[in-house]
C-alpha atoms as a PDB file:
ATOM      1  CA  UNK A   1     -62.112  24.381 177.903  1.00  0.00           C
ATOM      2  CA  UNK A   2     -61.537  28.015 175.856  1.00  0.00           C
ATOM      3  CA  UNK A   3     -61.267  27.358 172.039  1.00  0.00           C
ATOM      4  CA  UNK A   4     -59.339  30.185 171.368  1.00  0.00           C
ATOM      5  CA  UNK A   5     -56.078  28.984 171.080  1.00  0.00           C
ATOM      6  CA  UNK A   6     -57.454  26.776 168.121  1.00  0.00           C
ATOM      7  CA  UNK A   7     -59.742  30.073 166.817  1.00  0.00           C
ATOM      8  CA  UNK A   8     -56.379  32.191 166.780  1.00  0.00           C
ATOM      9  CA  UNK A   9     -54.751  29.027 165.139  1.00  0.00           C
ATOM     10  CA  UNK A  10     -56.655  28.897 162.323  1.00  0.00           C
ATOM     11  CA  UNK A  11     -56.957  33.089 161.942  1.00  0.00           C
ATOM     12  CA  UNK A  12     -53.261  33.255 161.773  1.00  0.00           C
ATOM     13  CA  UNK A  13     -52.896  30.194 159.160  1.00  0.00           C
ATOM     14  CA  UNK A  14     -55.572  32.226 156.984  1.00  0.00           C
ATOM     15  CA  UNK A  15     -54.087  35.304 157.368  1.00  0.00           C
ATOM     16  CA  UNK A  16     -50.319  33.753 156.333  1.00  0.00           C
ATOM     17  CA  UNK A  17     -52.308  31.673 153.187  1.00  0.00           C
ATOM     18  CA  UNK A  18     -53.653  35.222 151.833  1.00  0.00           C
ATOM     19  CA  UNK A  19     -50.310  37.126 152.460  1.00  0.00           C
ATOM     20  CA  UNK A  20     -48.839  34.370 150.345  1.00  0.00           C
ATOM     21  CA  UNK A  21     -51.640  34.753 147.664  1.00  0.00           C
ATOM     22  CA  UNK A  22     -51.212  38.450 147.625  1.00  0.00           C
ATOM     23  CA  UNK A  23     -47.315  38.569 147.674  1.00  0.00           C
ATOM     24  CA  UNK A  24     -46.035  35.421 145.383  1.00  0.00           C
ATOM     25  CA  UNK A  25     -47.327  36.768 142.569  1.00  0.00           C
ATOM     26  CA  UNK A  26     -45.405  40.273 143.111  1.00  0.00           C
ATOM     27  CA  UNK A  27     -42.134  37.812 143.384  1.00  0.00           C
ATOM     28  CA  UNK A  28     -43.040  36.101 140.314  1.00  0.00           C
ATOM     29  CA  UNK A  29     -43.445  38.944 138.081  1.00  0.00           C
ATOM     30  CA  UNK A  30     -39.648  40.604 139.015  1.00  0.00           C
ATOM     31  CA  UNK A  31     -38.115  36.785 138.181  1.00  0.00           C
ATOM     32  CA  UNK A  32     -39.931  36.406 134.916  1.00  0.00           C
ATOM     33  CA  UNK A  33     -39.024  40.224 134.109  1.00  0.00           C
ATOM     34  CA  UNK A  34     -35.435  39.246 135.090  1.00  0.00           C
ATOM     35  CA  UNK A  35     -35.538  36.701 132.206  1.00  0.00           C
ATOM     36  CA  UNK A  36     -36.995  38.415 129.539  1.00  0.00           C
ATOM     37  CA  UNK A  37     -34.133  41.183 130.434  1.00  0.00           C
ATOM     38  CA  UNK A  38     -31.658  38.215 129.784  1.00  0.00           C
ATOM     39  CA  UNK A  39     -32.996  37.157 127.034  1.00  0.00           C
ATOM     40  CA  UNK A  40     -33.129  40.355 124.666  1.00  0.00           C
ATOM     41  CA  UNK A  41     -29.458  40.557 126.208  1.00  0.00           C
ATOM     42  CA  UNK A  42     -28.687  37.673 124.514  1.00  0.00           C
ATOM     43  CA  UNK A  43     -30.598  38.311 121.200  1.00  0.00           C
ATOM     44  CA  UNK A  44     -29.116  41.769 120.825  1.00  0.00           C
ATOM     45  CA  UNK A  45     -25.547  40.193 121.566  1.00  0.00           C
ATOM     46  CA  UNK A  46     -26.739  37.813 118.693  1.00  0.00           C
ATOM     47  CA  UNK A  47     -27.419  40.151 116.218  1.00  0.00           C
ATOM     48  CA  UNK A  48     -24.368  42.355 116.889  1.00  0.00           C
ATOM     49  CA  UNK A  49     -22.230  39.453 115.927  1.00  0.00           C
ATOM     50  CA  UNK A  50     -24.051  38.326 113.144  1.00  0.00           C
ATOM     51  CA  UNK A  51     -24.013  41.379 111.610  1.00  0.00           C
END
């Protein structure tokens, strides 16, 4: 009986697992830069009116 099936497996699950490490944090940062943009938006659009 050959293991690698099983050895390829478990290489390709690790492989996906660090991708994910390496590339959710790249996702994160444009969706929390998103916000911020929104939110000085919304501060400036404050001020204008208030003033």
């Amino acid at each position: 009986m050959s293991h690698t099936p099983f050895i390829i497996g478990a290489y390709s699950i690790g492989a996906i697992v660090l991708l994910w490490c390496a590339f959710a944090p790249l996702l994160r940062k444009k969706s929390i830069t998103r916000d911020i943009r929104r939110l000085v938006q919304v501060e400036e659009r404050s001020r204008d009116t208030n003033t």
